[in-house]
Protein backbone atom coordinates (compact mmCIF):
# COMPACT_ATOMS: atom_id res chain seq x y z
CA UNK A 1 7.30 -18.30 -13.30
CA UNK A 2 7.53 -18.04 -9.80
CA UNK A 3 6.57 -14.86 -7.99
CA UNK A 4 7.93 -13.38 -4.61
CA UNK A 5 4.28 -13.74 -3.28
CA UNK A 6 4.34 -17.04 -4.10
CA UNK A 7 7.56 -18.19 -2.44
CA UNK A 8 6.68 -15.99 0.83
CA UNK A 9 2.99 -16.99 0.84
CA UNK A 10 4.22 -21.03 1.06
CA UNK A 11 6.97 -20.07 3.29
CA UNK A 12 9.56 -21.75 0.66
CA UNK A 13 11.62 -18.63 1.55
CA UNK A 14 11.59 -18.42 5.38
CA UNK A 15 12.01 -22.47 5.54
CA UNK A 16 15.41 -22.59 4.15
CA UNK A 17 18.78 -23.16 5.66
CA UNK A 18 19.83 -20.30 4.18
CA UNK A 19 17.07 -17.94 6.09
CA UNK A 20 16.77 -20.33 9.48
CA UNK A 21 20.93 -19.33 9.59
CA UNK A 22 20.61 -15.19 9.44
CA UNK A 23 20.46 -13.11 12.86
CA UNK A 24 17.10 -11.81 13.79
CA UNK A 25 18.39 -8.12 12.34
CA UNK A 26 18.87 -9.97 9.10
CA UNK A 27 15.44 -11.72 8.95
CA UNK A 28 14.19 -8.37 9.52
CA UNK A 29 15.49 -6.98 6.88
CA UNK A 30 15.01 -9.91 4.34
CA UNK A 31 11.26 -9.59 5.17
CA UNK A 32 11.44 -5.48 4.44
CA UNK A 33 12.67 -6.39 1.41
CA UNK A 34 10.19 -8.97 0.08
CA UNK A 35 7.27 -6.20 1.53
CA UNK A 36 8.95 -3.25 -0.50
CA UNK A 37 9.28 -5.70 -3.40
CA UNK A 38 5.70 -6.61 -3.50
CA UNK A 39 4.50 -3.03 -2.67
CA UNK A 40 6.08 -2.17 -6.10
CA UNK A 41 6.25 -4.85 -8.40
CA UNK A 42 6.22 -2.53 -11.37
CA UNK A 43 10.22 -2.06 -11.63
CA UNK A 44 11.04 -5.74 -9.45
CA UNK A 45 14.98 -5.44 -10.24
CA UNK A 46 15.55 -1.38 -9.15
CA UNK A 47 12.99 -2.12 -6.39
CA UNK A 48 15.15 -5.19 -5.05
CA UNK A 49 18.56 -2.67 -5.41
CA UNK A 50 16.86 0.44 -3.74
CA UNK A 51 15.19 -1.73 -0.78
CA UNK A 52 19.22 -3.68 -0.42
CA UNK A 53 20.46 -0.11 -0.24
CA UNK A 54 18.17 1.78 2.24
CA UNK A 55 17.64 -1.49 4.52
CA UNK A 56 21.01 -2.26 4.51
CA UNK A 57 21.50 1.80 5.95
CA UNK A 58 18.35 1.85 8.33
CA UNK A 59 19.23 -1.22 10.40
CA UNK A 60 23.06 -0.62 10.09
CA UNK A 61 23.63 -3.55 7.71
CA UNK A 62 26.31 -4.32 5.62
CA UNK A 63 24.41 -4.50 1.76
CA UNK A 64 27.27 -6.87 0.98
CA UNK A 65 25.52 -9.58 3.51
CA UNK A 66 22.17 -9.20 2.27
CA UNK A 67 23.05 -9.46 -1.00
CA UNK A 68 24.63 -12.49 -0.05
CA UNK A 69 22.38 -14.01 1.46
CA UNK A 70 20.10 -13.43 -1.53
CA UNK A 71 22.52 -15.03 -3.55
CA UNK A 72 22.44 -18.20 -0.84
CA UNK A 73 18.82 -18.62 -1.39
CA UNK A 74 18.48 -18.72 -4.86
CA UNK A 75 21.21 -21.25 -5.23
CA UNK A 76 19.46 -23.25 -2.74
CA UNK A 77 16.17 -22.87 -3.88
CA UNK A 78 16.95 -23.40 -7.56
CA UNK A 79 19.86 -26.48 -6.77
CA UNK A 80 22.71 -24.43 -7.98
């Protein structure tokens, strides 16, 4: 299975087109995300949600994008 800390340590995640094509706000906020994420890998799904929800507020983000973008990364990551 592959883990967050995985993906981030070999950079899979911040070497895609999908990441290389976000605003440096974004990126930002993609990378808050994986750090909540592996600060509290107990509850990984209601982690992911809270971090898309209080990111998305803090840096005046629509949650709709980062979702998105989310979305964009697994499917190119994964071929779908």
């Amino acid at each position: 299975m592959l883990k967050v800390s995985k993906i981030v340590e070999e950079n899979k995640m911040f070497d895609s087109q999908s990441y290389n094509e976000l605003s440096p706000v974004m990126k930002k906020a993609v990378n808050e995300v994986f750090k909540s994420i592996e600060y509290n890998q107990k509850d990984i799904l209601n982690t992911f949600e809270h971090s898309i929800e209080k990111i998305a507020e803090v840096n005046s983000l629509n949650k709709k994008d980062l979702y998105n973008y989310f979305d964009n990364e697994v499917n190119e990551q994964f071929g779908e």
